[in-house]
N, C-alpha and C. Protein backbone atom coordinates (compact mmCIF):
# COMPACT_ATOMS: atom_id res chain seq x y z
N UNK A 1 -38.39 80.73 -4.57
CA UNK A 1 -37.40 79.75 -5.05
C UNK A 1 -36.15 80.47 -5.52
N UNK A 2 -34.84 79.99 -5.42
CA UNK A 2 -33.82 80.71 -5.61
C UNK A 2 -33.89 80.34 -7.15
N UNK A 3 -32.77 81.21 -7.39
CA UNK A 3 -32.23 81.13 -9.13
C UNK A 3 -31.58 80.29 -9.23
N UNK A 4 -31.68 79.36 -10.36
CA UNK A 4 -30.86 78.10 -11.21
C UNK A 4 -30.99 78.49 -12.35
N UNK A 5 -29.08 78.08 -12.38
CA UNK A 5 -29.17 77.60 -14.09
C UNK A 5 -29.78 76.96 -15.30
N UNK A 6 -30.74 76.38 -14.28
CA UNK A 6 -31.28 75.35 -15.35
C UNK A 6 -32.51 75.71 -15.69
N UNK A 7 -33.13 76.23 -14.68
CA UNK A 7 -34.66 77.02 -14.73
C UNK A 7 -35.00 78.65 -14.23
N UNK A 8 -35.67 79.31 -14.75
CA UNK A 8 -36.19 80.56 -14.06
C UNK A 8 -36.97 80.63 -12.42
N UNK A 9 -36.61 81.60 -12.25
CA UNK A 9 -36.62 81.70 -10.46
C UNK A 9 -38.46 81.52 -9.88
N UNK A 10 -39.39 82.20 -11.37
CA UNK A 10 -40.84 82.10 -11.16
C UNK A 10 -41.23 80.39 -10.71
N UNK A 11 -40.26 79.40 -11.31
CA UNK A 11 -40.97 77.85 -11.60
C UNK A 11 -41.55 77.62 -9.83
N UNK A 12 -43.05 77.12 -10.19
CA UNK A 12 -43.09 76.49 -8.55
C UNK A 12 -42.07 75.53 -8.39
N UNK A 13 -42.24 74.81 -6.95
CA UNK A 13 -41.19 74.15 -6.56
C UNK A 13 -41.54 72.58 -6.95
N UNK A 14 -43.23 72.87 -6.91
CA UNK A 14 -43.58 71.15 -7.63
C UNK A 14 -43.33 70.75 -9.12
N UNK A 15 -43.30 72.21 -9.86
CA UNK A 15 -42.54 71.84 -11.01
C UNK A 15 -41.40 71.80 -11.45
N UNK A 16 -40.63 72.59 -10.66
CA UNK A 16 -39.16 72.06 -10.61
C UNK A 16 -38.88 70.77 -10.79
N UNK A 17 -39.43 69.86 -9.22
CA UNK A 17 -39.52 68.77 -8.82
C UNK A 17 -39.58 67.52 -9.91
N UNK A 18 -40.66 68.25 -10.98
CA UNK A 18 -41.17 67.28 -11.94
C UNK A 18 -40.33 67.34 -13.11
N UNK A 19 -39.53 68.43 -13.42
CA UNK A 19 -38.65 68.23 -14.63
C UNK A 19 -37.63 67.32 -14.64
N UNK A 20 -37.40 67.12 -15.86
CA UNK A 20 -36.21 66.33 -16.32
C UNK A 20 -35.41 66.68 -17.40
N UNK A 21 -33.96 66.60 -16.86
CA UNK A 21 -33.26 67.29 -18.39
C UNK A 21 -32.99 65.95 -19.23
N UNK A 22 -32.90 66.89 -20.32
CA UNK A 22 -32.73 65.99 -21.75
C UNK A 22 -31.59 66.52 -21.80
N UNK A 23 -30.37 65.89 -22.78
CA UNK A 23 -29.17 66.58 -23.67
C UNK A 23 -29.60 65.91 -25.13
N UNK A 24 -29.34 66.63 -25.74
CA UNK A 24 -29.48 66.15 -27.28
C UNK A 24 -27.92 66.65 -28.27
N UNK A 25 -27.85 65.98 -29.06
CA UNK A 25 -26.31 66.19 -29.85
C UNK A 25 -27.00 67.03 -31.20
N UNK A 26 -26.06 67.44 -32.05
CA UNK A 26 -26.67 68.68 -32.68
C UNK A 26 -27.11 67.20 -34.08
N UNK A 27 -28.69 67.79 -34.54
CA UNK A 27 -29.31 66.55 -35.67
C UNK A 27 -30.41 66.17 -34.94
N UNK A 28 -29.79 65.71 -33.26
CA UNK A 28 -30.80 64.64 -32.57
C UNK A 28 -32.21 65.05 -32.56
N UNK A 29 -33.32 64.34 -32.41
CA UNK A 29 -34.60 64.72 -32.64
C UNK A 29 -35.08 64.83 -31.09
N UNK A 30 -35.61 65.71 -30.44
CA UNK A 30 -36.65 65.59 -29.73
C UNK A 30 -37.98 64.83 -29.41
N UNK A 31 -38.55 65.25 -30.53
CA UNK A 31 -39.90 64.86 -30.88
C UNK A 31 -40.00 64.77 -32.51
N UNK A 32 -41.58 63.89 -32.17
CA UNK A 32 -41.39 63.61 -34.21
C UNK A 32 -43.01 64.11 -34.40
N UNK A 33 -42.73 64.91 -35.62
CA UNK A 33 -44.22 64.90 -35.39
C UNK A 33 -45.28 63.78 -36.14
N UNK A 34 -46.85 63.99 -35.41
CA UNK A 34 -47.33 62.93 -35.09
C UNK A 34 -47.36 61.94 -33.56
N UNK A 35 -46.19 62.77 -32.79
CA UNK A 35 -45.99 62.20 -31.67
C UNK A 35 -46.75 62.36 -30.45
N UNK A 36 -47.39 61.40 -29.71
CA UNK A 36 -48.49 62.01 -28.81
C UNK A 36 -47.84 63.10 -27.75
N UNK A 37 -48.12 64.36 -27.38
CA UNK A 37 -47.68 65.44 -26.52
C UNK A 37 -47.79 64.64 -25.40
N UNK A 38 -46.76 64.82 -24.48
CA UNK A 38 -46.57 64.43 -22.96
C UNK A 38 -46.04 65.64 -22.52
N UNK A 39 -45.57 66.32 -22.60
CA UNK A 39 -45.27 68.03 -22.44
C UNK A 39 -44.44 68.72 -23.51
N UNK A 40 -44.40 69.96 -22.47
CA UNK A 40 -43.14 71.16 -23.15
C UNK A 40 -41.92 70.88 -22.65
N UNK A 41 -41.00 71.96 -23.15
CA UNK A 41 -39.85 72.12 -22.85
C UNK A 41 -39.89 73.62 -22.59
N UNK A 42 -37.77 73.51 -21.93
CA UNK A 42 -36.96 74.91 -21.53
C UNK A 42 -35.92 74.74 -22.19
N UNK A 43 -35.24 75.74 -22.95
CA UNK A 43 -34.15 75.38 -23.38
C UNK A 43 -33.26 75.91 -22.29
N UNK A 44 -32.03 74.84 -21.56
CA UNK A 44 -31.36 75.67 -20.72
C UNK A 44 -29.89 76.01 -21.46
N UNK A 45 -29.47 75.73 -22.72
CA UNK A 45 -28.35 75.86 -23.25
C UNK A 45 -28.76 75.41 -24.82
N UNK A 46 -27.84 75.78 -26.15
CA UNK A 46 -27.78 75.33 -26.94
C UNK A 46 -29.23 76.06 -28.38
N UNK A 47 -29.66 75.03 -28.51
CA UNK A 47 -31.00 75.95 -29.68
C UNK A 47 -31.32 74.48 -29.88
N UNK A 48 -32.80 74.78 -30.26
CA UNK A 48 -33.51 73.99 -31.18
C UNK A 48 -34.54 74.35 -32.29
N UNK A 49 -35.34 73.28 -33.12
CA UNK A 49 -36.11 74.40 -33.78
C UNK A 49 -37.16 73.02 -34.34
N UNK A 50 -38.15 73.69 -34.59
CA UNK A 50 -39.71 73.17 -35.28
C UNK A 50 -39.47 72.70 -36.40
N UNK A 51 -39.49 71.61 -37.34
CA UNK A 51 -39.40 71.54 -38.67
C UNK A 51 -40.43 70.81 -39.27
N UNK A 52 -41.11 71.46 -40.09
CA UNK A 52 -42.50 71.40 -40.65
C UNK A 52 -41.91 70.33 -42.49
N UNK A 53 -41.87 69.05 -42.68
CA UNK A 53 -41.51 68.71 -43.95
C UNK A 53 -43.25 68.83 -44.97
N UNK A 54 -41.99 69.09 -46.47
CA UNK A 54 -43.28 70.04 -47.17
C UNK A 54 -43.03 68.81 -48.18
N UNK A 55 -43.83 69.21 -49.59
CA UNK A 55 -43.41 68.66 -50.65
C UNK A 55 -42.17 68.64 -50.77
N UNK A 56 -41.99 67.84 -52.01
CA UNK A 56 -40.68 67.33 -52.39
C UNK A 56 -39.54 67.42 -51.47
N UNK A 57 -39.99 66.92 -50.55
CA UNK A 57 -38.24 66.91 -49.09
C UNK A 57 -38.09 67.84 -48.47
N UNK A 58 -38.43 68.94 -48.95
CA UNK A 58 -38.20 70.11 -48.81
C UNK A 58 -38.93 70.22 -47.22
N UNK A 59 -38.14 71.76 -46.34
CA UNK A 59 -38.49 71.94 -45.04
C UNK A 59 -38.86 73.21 -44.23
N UNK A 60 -39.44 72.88 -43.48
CA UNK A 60 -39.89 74.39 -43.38
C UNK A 60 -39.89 74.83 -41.73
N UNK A 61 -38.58 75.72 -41.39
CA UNK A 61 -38.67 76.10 -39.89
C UNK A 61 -40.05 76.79 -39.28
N UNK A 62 -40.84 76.15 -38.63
CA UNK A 62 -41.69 76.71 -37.72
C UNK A 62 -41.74 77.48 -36.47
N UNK A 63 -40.41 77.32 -35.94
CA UNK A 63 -40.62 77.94 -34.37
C UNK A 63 -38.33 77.75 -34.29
N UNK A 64 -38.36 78.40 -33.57
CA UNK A 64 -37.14 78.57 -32.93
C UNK A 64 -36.62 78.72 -31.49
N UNK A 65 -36.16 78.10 -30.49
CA UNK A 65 -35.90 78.19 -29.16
C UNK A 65 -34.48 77.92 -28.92
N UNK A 66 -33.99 79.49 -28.12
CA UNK A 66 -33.04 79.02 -27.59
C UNK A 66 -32.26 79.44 -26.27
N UNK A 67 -31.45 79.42 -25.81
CA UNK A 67 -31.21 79.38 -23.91
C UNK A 67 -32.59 80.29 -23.25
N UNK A 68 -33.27 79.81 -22.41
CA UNK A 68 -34.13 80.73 -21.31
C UNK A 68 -35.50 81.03 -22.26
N UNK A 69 -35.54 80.23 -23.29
CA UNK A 69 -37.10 80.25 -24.10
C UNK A 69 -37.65 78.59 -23.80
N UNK A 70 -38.81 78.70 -23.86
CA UNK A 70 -39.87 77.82 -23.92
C UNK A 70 -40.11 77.24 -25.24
N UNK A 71 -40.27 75.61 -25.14
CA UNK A 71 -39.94 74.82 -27.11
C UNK A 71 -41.50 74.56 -26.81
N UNK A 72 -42.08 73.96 -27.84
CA UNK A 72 -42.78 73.56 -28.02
C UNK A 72 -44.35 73.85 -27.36
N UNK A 73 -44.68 74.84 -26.98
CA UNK A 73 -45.11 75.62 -26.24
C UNK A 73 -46.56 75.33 -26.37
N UNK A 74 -46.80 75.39 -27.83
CA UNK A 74 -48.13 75.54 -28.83
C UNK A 74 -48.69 73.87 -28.46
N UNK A 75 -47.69 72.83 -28.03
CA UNK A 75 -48.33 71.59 -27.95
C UNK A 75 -49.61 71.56 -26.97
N UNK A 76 -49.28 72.75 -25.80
CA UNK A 76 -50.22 72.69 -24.73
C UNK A 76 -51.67 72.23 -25.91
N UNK A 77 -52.28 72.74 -26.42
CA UNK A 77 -53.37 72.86 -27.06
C UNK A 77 -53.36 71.83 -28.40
N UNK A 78 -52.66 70.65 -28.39
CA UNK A 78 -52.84 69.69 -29.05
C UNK A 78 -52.81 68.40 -28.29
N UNK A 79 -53.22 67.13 -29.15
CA UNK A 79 -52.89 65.64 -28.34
C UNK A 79 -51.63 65.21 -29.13
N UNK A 80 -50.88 66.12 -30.28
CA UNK A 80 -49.83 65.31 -30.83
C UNK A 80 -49.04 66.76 -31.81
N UNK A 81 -47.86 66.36 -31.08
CA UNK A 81 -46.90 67.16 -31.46
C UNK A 81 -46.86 67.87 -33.82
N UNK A 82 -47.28 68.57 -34.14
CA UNK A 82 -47.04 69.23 -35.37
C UNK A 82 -46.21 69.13 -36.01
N UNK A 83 -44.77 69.07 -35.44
CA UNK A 83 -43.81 69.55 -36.66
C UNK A 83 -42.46 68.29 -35.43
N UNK A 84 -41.62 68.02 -36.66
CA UNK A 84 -40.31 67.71 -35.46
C UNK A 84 -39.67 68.20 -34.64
N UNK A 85 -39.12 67.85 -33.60
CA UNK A 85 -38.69 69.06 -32.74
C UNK A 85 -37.09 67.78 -32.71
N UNK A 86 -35.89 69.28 -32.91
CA UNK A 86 -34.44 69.10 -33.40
C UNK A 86 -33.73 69.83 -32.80
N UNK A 87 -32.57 69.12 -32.61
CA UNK A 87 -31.24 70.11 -32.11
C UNK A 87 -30.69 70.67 -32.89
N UNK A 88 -30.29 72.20 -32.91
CA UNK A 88 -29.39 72.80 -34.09
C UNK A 88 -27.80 72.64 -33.87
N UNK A 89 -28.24 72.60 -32.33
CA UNK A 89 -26.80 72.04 -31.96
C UNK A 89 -26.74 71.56 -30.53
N UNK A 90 -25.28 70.99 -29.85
CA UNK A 90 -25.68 70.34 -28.79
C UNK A 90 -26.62 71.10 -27.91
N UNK A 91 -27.59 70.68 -26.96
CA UNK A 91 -28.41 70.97 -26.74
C UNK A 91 -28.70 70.53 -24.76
N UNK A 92 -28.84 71.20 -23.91
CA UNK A 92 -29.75 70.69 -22.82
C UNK A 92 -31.04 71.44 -22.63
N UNK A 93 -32.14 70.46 -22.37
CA UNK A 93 -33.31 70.94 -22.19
C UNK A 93 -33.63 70.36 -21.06
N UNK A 94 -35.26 71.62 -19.93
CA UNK A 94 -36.17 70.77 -19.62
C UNK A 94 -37.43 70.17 -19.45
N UNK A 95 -37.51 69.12 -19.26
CA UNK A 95 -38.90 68.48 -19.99
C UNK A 95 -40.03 68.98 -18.99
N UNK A 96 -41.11 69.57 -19.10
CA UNK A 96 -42.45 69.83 -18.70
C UNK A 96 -42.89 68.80 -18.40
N UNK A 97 -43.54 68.04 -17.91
CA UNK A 97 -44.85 67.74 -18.15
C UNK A 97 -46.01 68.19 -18.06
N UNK A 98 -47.05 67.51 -18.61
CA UNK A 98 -48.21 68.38 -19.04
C UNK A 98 -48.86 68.52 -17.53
N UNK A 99 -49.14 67.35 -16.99
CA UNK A 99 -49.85 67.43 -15.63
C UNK A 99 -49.35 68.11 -14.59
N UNK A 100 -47.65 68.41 -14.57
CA UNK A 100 -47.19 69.10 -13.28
C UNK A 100 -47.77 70.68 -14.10
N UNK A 101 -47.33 70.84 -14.98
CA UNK A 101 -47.67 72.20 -15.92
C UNK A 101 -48.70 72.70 -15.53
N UNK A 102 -49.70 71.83 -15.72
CA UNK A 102 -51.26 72.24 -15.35
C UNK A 102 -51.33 73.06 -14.27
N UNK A 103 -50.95 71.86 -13.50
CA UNK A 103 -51.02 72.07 -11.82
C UNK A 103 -50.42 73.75 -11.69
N UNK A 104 -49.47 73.95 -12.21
CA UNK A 104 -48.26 75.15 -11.67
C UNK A 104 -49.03 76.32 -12.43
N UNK A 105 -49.93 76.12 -13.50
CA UNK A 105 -50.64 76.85 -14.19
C UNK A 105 -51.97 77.79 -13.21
N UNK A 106 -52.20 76.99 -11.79
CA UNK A 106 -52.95 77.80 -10.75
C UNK A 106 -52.33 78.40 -9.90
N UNK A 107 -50.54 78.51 -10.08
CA UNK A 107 -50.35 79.24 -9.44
C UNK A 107 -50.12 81.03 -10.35
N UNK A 108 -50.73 81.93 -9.58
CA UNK A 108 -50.57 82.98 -10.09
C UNK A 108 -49.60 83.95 -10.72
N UNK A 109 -48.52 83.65 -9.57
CA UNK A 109 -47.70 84.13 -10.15
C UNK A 109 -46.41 83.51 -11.58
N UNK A 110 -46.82 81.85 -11.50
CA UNK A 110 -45.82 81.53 -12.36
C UNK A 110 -46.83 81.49 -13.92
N UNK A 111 -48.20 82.06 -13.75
CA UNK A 111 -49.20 81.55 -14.91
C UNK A 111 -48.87 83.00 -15.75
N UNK A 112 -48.66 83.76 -14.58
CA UNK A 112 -48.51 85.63 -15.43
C UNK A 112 -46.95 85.53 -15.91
N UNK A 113 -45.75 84.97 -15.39
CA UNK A 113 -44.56 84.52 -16.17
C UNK A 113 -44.61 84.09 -17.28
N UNK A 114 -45.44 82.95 -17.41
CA UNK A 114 -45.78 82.37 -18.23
C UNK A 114 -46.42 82.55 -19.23
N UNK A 115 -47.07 83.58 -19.36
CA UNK A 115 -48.09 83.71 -20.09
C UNK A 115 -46.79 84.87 -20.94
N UNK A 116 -46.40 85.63 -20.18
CA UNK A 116 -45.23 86.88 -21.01
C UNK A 116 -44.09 86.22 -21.58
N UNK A 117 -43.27 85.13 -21.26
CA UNK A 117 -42.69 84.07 -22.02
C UNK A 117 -43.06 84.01 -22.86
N UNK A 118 -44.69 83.91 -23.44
CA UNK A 118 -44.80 83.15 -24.44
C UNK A 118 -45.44 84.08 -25.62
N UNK A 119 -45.88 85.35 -24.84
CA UNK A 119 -46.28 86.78 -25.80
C UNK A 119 -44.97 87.00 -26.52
N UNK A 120 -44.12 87.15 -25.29
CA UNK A 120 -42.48 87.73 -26.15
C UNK A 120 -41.97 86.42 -27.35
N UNK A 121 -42.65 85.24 -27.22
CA UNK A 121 -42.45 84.36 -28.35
C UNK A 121 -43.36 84.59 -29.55
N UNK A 122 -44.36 84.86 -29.11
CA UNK A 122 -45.62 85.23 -30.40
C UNK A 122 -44.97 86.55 -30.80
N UNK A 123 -44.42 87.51 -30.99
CA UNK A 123 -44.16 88.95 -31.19
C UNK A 123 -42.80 87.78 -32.29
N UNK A 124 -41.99 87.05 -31.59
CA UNK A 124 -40.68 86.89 -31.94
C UNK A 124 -41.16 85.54 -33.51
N UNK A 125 -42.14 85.07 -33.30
CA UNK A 125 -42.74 84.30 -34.60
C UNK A 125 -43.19 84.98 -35.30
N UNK A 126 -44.45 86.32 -35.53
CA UNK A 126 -44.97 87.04 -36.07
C UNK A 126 -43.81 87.58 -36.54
N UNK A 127 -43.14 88.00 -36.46
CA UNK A 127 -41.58 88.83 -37.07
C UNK A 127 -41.27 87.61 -38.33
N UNK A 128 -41.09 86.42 -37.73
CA UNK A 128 -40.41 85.48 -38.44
C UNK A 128 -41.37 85.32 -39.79
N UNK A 129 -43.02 85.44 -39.57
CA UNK A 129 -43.35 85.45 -40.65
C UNK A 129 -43.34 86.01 -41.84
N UNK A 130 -43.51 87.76 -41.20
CA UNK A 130 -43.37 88.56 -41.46
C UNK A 130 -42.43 88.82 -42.58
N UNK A 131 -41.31 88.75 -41.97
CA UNK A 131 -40.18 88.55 -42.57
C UNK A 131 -39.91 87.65 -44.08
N UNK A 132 -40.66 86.32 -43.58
CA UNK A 132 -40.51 85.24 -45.31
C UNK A 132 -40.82 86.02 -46.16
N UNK A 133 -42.39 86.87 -46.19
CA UNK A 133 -43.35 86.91 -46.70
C UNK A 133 -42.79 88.46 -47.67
N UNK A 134 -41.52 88.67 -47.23
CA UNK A 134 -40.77 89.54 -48.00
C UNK A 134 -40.36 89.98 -49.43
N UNK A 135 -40.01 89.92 -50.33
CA UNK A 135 -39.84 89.47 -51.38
C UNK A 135 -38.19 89.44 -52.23
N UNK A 136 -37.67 90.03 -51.61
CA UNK A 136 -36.36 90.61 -51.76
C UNK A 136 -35.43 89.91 -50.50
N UNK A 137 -34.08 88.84 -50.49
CA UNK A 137 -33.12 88.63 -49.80
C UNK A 137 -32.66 89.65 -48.63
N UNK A 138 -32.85 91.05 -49.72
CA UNK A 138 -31.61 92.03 -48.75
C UNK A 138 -32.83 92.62 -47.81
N UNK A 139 -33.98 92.75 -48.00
CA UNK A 139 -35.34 93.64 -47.29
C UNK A 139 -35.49 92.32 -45.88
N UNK A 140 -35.46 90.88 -46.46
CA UNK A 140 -35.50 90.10 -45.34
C UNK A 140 -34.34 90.35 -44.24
N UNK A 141 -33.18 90.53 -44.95
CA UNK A 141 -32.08 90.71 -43.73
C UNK A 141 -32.11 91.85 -42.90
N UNK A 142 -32.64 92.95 -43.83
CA UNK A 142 -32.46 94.37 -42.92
C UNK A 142 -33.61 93.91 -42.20
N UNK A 143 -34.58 93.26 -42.26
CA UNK A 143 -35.91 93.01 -41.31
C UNK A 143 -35.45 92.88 -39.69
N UNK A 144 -34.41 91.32 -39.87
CA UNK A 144 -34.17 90.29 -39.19
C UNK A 144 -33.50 91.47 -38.50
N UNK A 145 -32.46 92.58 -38.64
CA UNK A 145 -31.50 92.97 -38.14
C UNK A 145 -32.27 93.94 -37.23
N UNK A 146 -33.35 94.90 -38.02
CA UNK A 146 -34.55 95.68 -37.14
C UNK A 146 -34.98 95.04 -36.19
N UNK A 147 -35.61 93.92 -36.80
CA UNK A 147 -36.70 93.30 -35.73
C UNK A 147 -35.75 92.52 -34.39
N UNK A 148 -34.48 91.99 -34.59
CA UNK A 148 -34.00 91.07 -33.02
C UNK A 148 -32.72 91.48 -32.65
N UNK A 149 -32.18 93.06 -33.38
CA UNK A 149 -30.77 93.54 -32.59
C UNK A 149 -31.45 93.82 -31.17
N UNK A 150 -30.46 93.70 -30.16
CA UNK A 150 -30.32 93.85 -29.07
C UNK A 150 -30.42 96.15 -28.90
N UNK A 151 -30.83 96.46 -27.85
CA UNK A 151 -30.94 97.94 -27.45
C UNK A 151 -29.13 98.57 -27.68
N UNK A 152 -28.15 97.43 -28.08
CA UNK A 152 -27.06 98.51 -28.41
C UNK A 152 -26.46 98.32 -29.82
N UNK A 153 -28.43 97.59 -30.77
CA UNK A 153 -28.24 97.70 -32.15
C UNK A 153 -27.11 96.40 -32.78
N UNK A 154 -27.10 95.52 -31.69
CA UNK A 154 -26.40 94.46 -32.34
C UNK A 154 -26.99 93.26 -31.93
N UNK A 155 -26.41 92.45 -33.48
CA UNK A 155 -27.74 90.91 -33.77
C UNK A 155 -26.27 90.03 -33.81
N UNK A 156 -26.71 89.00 -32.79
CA UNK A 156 -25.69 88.03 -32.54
C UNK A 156 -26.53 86.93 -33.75
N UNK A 157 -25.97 85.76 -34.06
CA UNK A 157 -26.89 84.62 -34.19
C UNK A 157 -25.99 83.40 -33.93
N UNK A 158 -26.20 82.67 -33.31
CA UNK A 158 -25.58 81.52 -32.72
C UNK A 158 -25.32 80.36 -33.44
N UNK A 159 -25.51 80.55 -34.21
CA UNK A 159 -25.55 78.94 -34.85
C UNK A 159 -25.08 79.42 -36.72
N UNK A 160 -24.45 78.32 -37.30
CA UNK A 160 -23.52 78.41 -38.75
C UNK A 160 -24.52 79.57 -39.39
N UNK A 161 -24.01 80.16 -40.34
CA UNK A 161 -25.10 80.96 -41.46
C UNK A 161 -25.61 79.85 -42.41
N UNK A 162 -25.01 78.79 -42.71
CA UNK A 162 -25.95 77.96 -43.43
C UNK A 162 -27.67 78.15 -42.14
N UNK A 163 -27.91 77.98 -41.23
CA UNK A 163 -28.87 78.01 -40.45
C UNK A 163 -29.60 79.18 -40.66
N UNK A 164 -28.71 80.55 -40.53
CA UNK A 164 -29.55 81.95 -40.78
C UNK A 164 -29.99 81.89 -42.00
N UNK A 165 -29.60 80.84 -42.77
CA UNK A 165 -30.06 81.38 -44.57
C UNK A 165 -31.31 80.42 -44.59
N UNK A 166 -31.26 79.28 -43.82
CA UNK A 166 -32.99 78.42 -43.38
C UNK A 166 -34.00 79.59 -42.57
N UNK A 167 -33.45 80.12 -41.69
CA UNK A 167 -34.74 80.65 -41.19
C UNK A 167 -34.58 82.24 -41.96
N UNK A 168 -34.47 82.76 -42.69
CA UNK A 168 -34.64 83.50 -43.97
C UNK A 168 -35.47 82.69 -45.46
N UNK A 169 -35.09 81.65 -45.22
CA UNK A 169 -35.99 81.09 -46.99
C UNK A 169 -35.16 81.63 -47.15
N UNK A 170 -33.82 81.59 -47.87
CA UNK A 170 -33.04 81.71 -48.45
C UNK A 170 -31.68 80.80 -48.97
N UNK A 171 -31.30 81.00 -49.80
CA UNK A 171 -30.39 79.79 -50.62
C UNK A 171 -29.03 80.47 -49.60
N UNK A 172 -28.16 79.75 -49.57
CA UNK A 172 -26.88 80.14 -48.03
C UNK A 172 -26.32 80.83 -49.76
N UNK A 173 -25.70 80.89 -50.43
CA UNK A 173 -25.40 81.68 -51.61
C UNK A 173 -25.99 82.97 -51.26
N UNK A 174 -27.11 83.09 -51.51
CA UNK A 174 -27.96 84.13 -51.86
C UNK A 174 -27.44 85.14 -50.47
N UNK A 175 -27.82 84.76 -49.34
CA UNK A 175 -27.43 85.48 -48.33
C UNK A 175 -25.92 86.30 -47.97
N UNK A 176 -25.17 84.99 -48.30
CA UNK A 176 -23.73 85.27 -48.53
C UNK A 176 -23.51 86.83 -49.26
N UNK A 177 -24.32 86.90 -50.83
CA UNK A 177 -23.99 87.65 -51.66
C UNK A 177 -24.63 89.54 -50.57
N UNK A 178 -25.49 88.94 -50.22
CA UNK A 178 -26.53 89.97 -49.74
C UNK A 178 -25.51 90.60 -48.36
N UNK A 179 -25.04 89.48 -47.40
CA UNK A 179 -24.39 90.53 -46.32
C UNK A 179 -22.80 90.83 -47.07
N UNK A 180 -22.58 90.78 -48.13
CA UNK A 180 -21.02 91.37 -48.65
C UNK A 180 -21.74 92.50 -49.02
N UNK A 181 -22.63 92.26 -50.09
CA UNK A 181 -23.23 93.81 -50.29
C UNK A 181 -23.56 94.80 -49.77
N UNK A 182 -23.98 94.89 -48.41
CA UNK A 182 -24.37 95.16 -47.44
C UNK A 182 -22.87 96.09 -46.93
N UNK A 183 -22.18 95.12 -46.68
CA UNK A 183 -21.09 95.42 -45.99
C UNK A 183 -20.35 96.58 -46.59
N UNK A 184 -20.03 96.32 -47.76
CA UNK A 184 -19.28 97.05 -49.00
C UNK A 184 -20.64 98.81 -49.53
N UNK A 185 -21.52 98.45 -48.65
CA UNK A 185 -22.49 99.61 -48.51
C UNK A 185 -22.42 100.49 -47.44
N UNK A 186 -21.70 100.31 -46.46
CA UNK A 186 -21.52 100.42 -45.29
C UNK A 186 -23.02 100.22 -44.44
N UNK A 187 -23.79 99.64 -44.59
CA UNK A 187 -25.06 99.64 -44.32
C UNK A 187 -25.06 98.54 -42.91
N UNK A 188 -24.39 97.20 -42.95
CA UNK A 188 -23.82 96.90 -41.73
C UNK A 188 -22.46 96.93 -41.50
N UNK A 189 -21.96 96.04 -40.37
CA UNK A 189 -20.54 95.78 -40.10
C UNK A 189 -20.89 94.15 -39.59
N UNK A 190 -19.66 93.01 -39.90
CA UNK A 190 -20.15 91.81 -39.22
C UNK A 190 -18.58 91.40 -38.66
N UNK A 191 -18.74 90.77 -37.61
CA UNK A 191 -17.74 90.49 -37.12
C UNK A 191 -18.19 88.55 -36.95
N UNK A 192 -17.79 87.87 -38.07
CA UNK A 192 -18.33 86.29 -37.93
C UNK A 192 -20.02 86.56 -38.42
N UNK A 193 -20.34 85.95 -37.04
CA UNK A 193 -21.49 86.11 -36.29
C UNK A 193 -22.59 87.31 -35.83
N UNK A 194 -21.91 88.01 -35.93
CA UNK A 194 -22.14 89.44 -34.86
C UNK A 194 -22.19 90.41 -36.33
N UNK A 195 -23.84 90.93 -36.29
CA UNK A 195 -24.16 91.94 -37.15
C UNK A 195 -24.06 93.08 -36.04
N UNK A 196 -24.07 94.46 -37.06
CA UNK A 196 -24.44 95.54 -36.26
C UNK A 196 -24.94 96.57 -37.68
N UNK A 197 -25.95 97.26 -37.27
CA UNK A 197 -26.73 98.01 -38.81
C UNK A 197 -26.22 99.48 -38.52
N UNK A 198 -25.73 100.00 -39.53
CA UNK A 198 -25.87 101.42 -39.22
C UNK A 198 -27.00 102.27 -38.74
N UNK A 199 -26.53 102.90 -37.66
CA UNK A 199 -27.96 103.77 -37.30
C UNK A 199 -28.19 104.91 -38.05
């Protein structure tokens, strides 16, 4: 199958066939949880993310997807979606279904794609836990910056820092204070968006 924008070149052609894109506006919900699973998703543009509500209102990011990752992945192995599934911002996705999924799941070569998609997502959640379970603001950031700079040592993040200071557990204050300090340490450099750590 040739390469598209919209999907990876592994997808059989019957699952191609069977997707459907979604667009979502940044807020819009996907899924709610409690919702019966009818499939996964692809993100082909934009981000989304898992949101687990706790006591008192309060929220808790579970999972994160964004361009050329797989959402909701973990539903395979439920009858009803866990957590909400949200746009962080505008958004196109595409929709799985479970039965073409299955099906494409005997083919060999898109099941071994598939299966490394979703290791390189378990490695990229285990980090995320990792990371909360920190105790210190500035130890979580140098984490985040170790664990997902790119091989020339630089961490983009796409979406407002109010967002990076949610998937940190952190107050957007608190973070704020932490990458000036940082900075004024020479310990990173930020350009917006765009970290880079001293090596």
């Amino acid at each position: 199958m040739p390469n598209s924008p919209d999907r990876p070149a592994y997808f059989p052609a019957a699952l191609a066939q069977a997707t459907r894109r979604i667009s979502l506006e940044k807020g819009e919900a996907l899924f709610r949880e409690g919702q019966r699973v009818a499939g996964i998703y692809y993100v082909i543009s934009g981000e989304v993310k898992a949101l687990r509500h706790m006591a008192k209102s309060s929220e808790a990011v579970m999972a994160r997807a964004m361009a050329g990752e797989f959402f909701a992945e973990s539903a395979i192995a439920a009858p009803r979606y866990s957590c909400d599934g949200v746009a962080v911002k505008p958004s196109v996705l595409l929709f799985l279904p479970m039965d073409a999924l299955d099906a494409a799941l005997t083919d060999a070569g898109f099941a071994k794609a598939f299966f490394l998609a979703n290791a390189a997502n378990v490695r990229r959640q285990c980090s995320r836990y990792e990371r909360v379970r920190l105790r210190s603001a500035r130890e979580r950031v140098l984490h985040l910056l170790a664990c997902e700079s790119g091989p020339d040592g630089v961490f983009d993040w796409p979406a407002p820092l109010t967002e990076l200071a949610v998937e940190l557990a952190l107050e957007p204050e608190t973070l704020y204070r932490v990458l000036s300090e940082l900075e004024a340490e020479g310990e990173i450099t930020r350009e917006k968006r765009r970290f880079r750590r001293r090596s």
